[in-house]
C-alpha atoms as a PDB file:
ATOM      1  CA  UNK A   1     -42.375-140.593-120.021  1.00  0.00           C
ATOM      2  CA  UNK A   2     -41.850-144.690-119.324  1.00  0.00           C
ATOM      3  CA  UNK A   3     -45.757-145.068-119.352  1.00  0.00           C
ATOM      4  CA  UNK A   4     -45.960-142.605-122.794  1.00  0.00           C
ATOM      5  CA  UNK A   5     -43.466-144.305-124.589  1.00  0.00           C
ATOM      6  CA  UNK A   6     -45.200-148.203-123.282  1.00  0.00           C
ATOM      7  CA  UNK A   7     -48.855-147.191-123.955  1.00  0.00           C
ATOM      8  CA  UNK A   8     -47.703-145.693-127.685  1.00  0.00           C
ATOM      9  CA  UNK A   9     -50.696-142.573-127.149  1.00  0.00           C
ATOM     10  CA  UNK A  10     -51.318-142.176-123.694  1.00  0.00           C
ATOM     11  CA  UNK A  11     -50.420-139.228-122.154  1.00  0.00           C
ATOM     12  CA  UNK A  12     -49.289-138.747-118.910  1.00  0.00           C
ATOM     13  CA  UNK A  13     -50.509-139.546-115.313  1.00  0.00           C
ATOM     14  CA  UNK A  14     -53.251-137.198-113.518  1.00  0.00           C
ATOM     15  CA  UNK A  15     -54.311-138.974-110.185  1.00  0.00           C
ATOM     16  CA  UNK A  16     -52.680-142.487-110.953  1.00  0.00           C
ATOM     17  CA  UNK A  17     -54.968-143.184-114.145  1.00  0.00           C
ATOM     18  CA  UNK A  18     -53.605-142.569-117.442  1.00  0.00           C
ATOM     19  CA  UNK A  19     -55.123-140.230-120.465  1.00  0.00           C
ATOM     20  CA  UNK A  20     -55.614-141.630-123.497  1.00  0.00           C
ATOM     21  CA  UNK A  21     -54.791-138.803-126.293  1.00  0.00           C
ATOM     22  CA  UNK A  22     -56.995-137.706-128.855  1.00  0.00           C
ATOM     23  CA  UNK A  23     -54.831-139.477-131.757  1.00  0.00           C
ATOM     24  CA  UNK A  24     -54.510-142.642-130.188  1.00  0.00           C
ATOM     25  CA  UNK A  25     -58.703-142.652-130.049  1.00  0.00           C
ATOM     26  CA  UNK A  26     -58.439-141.649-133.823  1.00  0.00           C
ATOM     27  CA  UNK A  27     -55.689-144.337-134.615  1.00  0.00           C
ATOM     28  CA  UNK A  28     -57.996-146.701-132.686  1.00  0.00           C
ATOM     29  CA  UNK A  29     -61.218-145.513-134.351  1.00  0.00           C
ATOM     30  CA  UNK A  30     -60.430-145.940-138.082  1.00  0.00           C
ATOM     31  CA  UNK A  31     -57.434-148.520-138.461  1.00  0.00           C
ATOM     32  CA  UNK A  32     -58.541-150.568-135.308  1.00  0.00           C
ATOM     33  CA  UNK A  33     -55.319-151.105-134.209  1.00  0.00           C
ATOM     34  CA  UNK A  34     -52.682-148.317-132.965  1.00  0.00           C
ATOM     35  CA  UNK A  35     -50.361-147.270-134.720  1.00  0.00           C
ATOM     36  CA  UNK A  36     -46.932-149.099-133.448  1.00  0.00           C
ATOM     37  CA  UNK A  37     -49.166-151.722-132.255  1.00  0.00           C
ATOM     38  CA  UNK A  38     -49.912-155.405-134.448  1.00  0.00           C
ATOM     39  CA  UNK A  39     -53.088-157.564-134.125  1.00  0.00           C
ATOM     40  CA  UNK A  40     -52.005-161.021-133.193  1.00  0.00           C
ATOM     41  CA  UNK A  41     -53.581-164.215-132.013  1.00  0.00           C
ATOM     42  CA  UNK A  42     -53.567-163.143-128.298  1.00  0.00           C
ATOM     43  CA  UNK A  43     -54.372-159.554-129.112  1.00  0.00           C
ATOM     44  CA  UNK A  44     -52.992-156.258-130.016  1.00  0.00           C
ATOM     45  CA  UNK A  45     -49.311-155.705-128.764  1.00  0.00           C
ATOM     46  CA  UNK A  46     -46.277-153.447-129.843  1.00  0.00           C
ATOM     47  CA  UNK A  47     -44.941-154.179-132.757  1.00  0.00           C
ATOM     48  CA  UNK A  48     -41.678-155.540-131.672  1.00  0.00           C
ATOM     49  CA  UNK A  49     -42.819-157.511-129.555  1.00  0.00           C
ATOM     50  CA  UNK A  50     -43.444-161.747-130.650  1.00  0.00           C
ATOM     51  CA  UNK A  51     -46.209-163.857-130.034  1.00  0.00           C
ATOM     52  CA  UNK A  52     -44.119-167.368-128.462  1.00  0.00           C
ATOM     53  CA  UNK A  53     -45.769-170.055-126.047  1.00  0.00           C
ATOM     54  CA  UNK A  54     -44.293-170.926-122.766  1.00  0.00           C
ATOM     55  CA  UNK A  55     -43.218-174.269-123.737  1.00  0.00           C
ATOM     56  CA  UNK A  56     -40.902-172.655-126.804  1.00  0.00           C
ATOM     57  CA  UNK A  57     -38.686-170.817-124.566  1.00  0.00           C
ATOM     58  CA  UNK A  58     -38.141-173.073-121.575  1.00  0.00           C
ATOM     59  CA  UNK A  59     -35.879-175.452-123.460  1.00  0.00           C
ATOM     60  CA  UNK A  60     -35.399-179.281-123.460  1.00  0.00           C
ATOM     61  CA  UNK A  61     -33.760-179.006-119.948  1.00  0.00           C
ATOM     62  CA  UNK A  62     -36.278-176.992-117.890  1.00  0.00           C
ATOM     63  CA  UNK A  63     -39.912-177.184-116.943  1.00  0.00           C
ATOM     64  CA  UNK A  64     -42.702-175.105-116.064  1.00  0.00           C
ATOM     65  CA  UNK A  65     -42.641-175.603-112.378  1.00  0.00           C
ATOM     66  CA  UNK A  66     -44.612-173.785-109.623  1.00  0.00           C
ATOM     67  CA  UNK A  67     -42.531-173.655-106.869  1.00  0.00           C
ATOM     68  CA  UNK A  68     -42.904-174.428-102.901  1.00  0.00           C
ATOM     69  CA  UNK A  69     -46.163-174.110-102.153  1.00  0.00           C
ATOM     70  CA  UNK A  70     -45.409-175.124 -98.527  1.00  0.00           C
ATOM     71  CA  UNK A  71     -42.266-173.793 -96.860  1.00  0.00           C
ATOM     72  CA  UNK A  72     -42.686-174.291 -93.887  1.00  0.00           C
ATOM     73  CA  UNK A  73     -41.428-172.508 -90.909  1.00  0.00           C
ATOM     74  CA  UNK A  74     -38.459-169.985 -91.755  1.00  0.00           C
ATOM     75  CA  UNK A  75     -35.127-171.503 -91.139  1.00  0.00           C
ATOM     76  CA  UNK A  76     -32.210-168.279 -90.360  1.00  0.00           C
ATOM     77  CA  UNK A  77     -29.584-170.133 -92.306  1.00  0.00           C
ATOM     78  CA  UNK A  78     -32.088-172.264 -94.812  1.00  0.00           C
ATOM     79  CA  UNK A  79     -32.341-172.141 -98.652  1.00  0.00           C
ATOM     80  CA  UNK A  80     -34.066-168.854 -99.543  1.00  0.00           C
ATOM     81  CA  UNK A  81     -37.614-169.147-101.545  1.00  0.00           C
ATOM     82  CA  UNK A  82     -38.786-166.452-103.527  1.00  0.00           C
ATOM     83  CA  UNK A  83     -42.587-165.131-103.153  1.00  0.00           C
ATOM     84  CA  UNK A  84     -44.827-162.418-104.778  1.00  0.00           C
ATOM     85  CA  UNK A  85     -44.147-159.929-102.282  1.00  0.00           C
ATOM     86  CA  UNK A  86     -40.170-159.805-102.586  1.00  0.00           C
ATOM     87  CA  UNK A  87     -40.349-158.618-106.256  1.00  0.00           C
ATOM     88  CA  UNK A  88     -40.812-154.664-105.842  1.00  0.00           C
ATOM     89  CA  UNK A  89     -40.156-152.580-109.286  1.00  0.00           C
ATOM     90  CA  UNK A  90     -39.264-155.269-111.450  1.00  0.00           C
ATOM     91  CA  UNK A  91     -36.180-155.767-108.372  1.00  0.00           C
ATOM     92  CA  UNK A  92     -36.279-159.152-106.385  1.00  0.00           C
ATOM     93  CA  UNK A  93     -35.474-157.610-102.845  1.00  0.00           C
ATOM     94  CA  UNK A  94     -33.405-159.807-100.756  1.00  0.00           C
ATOM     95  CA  UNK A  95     -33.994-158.902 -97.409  1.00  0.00           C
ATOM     96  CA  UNK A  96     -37.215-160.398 -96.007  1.00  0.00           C
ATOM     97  CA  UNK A  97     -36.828-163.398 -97.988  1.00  0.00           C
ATOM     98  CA  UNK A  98     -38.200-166.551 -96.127  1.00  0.00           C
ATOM     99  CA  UNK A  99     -36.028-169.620 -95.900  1.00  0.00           C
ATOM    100  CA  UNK A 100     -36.795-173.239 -95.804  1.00  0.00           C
ATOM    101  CA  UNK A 101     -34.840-176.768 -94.772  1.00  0.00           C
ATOM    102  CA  UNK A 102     -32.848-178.148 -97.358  1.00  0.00           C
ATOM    103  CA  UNK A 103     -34.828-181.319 -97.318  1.00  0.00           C
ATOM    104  CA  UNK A 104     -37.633-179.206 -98.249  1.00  0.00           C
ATOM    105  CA  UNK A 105     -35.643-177.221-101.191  1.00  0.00           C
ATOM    106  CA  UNK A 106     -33.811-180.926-102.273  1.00  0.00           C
ATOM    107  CA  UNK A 107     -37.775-182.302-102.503  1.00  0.00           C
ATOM    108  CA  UNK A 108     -38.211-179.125-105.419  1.00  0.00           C
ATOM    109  CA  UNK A 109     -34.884-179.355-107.030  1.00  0.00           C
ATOM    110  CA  UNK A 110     -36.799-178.480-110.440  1.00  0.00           C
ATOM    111  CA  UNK A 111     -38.013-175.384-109.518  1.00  0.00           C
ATOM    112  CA  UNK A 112     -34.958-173.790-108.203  1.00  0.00           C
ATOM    113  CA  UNK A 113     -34.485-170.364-110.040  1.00  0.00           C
ATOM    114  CA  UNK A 114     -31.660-170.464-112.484  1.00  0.00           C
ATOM    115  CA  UNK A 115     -30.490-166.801-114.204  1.00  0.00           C
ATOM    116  CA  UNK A 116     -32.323-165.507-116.803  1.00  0.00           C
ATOM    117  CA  UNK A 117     -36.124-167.790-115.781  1.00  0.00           C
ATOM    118  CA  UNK A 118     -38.577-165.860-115.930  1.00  0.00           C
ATOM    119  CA  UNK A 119     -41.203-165.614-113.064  1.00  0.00           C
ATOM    120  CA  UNK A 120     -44.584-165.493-113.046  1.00  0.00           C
ATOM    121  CA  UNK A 121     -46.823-164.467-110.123  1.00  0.00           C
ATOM    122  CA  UNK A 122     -49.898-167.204-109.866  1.00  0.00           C
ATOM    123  CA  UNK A 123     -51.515-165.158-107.025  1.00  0.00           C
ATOM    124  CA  UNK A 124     -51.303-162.458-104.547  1.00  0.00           C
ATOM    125  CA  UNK A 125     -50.077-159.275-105.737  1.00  0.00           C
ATOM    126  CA  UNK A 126     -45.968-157.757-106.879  1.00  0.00           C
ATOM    127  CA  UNK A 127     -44.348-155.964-104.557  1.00  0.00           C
END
């Protein structure tokens, strides 16, 4: 039901790939775009969803940052870091998280995750 009501036409899952209905393929054929869908400068999206560049919705205060790239060795009672791996389902799970030194963490003060940032995997795959 989740992926029917995301895809806007597709019906459901048979084997892990998703069917694309007959009216979608219609919708698709002689309009070009879906309906419940908009054509925008990066594409065709849902139609409440907006079109806004990185740098609009990080503020004055905060930067696009990538993170610790090097770690180093995990520390039991260090600063925890978050990779890839620990987001499963959309859930950032807590309990394999490595840890580094707090001289590492103070040398990346900027990218220290603050609520609501929003995370974006550069590599290696969710969950």
């Amino acid at each position: 039901e989740n992926l029917n009501a995301a895809c806007g036409g597709m019906d459901s899952r048979r084997n892990g790939v998703a069917e694309v209905s007959p009216k979608y393929l219609s919708d698709v054929a002689t309009n070009g775009v879906p309906v419940g869908y908009k054509q925008t400068e990066v594409g065709v999206i849902p139609e409440h969803w907006d079109v806004k560049t990185l740098e609009s919705i990080t503020g004055d205060k905060r930067s696009i940052s990538y993170g610790i790239v090097q770690t180093g060795p995990h520390v039991h009672d260090g600063i925890p870091c978050l990779r890839v791996l620990d987001i499963v389902k959309g859930s950032i799970k807590t309990d394999n998280l490595i840890r580094t030194t707090q001289k590492i963490s103070n040398a990346y003060k900027r990218t220290q995750l603050k609520e609501n940032d929003l995370v974006i995997p550069l590599r290696g795959k969710v969950g």
